[in-house]
PDB file of N, CA and C in Angstrom:
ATOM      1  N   UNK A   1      14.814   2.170  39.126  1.00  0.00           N
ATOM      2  CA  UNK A   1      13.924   1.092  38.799  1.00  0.00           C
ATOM      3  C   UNK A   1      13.701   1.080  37.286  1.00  0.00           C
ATOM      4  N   UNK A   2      13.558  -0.071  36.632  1.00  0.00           N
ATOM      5  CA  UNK A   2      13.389  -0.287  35.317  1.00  0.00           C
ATOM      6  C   UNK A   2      12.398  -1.119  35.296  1.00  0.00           C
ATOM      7  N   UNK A   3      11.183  -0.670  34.335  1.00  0.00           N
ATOM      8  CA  UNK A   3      10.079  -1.666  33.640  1.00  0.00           C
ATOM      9  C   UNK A   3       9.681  -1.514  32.037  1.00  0.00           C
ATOM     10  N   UNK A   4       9.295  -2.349  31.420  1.00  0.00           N
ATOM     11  CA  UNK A   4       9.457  -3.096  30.016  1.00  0.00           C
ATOM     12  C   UNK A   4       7.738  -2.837  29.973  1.00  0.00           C
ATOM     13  N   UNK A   5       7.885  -2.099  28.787  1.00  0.00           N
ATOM     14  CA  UNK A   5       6.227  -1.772  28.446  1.00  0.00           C
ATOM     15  C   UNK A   5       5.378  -2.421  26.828  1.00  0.00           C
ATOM     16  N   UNK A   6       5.348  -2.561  26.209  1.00  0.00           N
ATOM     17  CA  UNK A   6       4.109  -3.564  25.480  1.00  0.00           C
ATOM     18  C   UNK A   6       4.296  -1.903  24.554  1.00  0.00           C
ATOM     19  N   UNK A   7       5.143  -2.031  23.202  1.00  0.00           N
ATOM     20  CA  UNK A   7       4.887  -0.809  22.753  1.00  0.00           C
ATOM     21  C   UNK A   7       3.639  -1.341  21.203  1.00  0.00           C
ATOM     22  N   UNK A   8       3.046  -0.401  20.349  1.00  0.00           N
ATOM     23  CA  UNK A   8       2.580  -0.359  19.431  1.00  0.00           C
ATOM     24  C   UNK A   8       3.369   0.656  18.280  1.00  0.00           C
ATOM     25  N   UNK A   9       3.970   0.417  17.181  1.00  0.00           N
ATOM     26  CA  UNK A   9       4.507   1.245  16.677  1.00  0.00           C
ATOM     27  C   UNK A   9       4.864   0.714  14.784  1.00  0.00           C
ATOM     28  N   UNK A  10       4.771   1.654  14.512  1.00  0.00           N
ATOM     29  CA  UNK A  10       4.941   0.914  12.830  1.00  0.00           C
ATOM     30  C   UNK A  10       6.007   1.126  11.880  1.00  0.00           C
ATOM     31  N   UNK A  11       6.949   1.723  12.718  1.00  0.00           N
ATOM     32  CA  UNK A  11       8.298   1.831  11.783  1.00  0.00           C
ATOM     33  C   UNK A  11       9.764   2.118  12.868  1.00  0.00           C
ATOM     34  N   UNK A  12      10.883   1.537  12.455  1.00  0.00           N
ATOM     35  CA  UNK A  12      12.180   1.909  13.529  1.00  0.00           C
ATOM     36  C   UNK A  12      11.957   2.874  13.551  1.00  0.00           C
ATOM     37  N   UNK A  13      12.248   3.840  12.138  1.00  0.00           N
ATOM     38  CA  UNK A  13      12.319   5.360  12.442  1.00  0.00           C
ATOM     39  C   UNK A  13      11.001   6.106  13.852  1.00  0.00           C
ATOM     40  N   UNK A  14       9.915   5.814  13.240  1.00  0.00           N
ATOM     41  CA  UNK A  14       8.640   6.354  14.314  1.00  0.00           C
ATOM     42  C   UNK A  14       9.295   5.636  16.236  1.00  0.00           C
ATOM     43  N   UNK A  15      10.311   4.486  16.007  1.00  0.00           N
ATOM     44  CA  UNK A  15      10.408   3.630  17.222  1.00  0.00           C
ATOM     45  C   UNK A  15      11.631   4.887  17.663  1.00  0.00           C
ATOM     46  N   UNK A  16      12.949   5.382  16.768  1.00  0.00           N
ATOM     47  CA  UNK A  16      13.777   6.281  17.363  1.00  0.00           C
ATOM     48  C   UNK A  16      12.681   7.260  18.123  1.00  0.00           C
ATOM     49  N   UNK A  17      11.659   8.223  17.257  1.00  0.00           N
ATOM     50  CA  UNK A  17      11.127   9.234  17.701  1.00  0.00           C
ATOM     51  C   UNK A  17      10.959   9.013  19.302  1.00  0.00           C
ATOM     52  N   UNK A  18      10.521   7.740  19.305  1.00  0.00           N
ATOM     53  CA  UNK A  18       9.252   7.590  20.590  1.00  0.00           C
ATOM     54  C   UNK A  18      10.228   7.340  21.671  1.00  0.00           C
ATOM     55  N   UNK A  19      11.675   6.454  21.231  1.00  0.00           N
ATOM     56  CA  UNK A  19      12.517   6.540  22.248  1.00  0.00           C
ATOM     57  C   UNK A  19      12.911   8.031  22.993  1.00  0.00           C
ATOM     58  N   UNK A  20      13.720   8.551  21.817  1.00  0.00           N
ATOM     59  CA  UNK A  20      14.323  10.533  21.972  1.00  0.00           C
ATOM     60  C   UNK A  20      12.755  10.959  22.646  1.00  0.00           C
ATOM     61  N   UNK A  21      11.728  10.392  22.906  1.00  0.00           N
ATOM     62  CA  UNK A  21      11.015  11.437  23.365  1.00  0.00           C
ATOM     63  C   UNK A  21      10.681  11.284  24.764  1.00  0.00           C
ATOM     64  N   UNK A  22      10.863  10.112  24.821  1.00  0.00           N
ATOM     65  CA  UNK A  22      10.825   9.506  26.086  1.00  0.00           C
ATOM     66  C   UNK A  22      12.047   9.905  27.076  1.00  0.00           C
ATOM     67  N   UNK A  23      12.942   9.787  26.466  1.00  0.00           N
ATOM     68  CA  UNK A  23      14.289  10.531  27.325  1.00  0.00           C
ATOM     69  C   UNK A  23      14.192  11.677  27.527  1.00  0.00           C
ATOM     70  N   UNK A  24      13.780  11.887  26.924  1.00  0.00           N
ATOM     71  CA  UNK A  24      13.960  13.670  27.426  1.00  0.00           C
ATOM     72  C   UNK A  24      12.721  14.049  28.228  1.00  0.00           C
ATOM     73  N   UNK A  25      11.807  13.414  28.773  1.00  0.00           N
ATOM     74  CA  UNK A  25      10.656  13.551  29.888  1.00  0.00           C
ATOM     75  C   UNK A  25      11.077  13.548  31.340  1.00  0.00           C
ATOM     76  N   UNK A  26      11.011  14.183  31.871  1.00  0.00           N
ATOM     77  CA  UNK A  26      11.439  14.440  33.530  1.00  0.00           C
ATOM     78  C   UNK A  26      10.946  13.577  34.003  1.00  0.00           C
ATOM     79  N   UNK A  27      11.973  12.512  35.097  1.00  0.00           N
ATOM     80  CA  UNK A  27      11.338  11.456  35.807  1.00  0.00           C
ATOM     81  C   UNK A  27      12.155  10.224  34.956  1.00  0.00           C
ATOM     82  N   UNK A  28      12.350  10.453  33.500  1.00  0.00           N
ATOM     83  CA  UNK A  28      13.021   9.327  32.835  1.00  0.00           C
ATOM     84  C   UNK A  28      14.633   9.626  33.266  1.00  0.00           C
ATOM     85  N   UNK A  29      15.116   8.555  33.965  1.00  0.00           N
ATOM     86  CA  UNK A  29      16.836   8.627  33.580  1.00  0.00           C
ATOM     87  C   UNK A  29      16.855   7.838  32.575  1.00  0.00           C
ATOM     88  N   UNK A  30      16.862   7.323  32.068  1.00  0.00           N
ATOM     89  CA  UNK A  30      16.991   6.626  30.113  1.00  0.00           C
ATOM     90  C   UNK A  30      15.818   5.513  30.144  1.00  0.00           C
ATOM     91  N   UNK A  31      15.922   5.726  28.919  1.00  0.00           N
ATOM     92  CA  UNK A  31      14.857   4.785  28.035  1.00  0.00           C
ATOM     93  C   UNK A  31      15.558   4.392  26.482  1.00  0.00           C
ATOM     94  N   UNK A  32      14.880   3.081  26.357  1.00  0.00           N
ATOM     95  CA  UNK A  32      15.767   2.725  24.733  1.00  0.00           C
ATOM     96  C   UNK A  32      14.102   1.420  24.337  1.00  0.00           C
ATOM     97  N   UNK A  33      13.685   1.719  22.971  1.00  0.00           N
ATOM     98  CA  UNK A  33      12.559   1.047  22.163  1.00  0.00           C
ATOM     99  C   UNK A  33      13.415   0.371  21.173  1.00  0.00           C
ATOM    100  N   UNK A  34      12.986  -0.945  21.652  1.00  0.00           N
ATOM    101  CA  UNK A  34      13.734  -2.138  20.742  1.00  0.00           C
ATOM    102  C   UNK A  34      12.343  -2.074  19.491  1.00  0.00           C
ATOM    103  N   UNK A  35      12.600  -1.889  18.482  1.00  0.00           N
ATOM    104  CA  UNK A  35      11.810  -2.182  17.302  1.00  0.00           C
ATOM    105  C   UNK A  35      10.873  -3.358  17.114  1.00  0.00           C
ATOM    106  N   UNK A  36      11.779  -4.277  16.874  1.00  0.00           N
ATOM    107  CA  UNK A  36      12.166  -5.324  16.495  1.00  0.00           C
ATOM    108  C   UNK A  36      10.639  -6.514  17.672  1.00  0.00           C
ATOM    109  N   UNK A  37      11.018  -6.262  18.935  1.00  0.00           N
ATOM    110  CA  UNK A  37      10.468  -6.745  19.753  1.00  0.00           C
ATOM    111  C   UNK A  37       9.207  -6.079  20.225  1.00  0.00           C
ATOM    112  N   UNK A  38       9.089  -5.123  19.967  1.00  0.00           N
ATOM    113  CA  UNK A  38       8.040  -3.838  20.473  1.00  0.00           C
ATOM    114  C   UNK A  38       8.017  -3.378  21.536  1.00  0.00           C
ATOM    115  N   UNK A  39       9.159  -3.250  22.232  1.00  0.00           N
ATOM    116  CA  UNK A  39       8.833  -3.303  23.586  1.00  0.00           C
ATOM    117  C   UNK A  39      10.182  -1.956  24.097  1.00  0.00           C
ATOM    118  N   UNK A  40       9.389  -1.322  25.114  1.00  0.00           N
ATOM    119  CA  UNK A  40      10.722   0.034  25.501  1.00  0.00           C
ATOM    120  C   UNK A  40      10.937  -0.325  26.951  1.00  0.00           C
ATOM    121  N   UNK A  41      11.702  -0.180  27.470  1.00  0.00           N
ATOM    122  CA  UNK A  41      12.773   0.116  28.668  1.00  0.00           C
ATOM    123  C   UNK A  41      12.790   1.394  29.146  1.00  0.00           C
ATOM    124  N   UNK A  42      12.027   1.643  29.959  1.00  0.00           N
ATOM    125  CA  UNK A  42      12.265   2.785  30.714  1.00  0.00           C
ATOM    126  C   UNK A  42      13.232   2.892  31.934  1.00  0.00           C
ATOM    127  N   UNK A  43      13.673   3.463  32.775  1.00  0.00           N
ATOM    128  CA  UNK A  43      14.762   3.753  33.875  1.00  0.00           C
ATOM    129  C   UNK A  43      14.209   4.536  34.319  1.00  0.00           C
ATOM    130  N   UNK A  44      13.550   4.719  35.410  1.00  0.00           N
ATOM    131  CA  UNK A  44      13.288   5.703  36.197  1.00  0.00           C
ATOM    132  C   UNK A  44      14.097   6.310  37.082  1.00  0.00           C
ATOM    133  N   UNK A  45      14.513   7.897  37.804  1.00  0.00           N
ATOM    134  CA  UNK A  45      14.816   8.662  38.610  1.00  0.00           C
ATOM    135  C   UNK A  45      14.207   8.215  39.561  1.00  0.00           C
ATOM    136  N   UNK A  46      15.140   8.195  40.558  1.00  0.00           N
ATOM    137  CA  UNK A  46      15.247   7.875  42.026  1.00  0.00           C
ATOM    138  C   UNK A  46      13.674   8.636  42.457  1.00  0.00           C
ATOM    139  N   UNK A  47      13.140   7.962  43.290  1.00  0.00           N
ATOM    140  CA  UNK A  47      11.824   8.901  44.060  1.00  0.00           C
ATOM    141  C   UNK A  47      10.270   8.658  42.356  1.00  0.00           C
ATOM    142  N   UNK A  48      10.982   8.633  41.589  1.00  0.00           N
ATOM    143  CA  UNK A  48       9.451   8.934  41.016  1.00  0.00           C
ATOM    144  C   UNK A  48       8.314   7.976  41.050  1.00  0.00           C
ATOM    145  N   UNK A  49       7.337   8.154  40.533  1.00  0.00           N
ATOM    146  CA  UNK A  49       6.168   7.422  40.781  1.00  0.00           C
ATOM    147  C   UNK A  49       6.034   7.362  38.719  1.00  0.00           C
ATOM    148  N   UNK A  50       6.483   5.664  38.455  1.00  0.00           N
ATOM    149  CA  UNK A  50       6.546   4.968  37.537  1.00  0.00           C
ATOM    150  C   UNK A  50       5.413   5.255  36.342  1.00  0.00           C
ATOM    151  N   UNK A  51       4.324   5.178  37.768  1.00  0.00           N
ATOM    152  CA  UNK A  51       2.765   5.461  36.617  1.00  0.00           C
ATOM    153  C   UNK A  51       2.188   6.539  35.634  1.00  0.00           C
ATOM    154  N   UNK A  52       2.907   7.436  36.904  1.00  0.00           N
ATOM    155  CA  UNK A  52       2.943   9.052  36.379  1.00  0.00           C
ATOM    156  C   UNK A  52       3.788   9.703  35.986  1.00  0.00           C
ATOM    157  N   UNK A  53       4.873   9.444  35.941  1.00  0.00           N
ATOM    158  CA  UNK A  53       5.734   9.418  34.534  1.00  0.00           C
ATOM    159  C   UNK A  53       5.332   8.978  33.235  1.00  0.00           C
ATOM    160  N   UNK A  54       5.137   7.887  33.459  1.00  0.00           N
ATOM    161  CA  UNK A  54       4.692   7.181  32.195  1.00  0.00           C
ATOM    162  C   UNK A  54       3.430   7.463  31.325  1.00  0.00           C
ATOM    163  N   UNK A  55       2.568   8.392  32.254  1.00  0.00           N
ATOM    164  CA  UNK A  55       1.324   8.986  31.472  1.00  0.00           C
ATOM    165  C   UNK A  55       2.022  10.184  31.005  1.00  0.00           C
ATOM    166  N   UNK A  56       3.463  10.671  30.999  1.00  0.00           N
ATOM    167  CA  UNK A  56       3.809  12.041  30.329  1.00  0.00           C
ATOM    168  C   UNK A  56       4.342  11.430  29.425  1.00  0.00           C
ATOM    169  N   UNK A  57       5.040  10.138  29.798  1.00  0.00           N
ATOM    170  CA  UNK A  57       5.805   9.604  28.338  1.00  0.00           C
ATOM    171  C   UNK A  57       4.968   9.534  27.485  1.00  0.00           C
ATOM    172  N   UNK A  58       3.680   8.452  27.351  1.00  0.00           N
ATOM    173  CA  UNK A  58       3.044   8.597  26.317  1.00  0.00           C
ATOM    174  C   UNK A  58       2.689   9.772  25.400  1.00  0.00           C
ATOM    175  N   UNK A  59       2.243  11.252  26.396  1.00  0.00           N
ATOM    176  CA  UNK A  59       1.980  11.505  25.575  1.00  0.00           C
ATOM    177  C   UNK A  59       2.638  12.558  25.158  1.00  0.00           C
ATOM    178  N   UNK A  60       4.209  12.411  25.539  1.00  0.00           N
ATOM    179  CA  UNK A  60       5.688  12.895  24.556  1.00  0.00           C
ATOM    180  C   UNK A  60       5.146  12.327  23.106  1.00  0.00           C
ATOM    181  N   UNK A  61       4.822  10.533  23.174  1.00  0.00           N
ATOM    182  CA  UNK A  61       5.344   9.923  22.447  1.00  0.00           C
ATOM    183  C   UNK A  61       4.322  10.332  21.261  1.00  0.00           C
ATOM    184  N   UNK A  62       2.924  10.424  21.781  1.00  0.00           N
ATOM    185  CA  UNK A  62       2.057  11.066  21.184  1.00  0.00           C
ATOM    186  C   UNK A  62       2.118  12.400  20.110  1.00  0.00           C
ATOM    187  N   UNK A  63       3.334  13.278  20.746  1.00  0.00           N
ATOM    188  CA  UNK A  63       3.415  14.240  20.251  1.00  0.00           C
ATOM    189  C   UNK A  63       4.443  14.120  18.718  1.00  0.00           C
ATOM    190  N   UNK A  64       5.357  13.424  19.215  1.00  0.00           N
ATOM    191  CA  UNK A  64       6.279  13.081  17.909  1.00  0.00           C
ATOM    192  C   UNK A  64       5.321  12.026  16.933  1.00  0.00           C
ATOM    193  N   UNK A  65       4.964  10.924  17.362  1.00  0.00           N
ATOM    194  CA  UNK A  65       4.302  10.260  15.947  1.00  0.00           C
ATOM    195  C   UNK A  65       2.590   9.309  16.951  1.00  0.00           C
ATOM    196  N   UNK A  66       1.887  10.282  16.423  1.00  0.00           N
ATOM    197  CA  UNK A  66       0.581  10.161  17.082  1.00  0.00           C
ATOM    198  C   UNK A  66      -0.347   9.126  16.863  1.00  0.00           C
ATOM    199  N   UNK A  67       0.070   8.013  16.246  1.00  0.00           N
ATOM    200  CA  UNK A  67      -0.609   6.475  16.037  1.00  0.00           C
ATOM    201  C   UNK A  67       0.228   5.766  16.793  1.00  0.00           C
ATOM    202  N   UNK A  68       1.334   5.935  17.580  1.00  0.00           N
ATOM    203  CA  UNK A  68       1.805   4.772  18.491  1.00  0.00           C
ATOM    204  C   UNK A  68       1.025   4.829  19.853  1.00  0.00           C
ATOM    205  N   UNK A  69       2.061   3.547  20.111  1.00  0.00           N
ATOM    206  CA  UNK A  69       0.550   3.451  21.601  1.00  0.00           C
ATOM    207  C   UNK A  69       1.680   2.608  22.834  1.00  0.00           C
ATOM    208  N   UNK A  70       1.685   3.121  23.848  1.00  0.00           N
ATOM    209  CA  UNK A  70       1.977   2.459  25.178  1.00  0.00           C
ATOM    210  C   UNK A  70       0.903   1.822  25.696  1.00  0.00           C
ATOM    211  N   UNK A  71       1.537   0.366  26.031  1.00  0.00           N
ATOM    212  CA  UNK A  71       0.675  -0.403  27.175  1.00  0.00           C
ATOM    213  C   UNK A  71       1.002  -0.624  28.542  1.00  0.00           C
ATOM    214  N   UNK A  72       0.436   0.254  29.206  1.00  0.00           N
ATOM    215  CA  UNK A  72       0.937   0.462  30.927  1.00  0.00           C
ATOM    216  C   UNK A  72      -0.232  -0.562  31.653  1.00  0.00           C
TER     217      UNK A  72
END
């Protein structure tokens, strides 16, 4: 399953971080943050629960550059 999230972010570079951090979170099979548009693509693993994944993504994303923001 794939859903499109409402990102906040203030530079490509800070937008790579938040992508690479997002991929590498258990529960993500890929993710890619279009800059440009603000908005990331997640892919979820078979079986997971979207919501709760996505409260670890954030705060991956949190950890690499800590003024961006997901809108779930």
């Amino acid at each position: 399953m794939k859903k499109t999230y409402k990102i906040d972010v203030d530079c490509a570079n800070c937008a790579n971080k938040m992508e690479e951090a997002a991929k590498k979170t258990e529960g993500v099979k890929d993710a890619s943050v279009n800059f440009m548009m603000l908005k990331m693509i997640v892919e979820f693993e078979e079986g997971q629960d979207p919501k709760k994944v996505m409260q670890t993504v954030r705060a991956n994303c949190k950890k690499v550059e800590d003024d961006c923001e997901i809108f779930l």
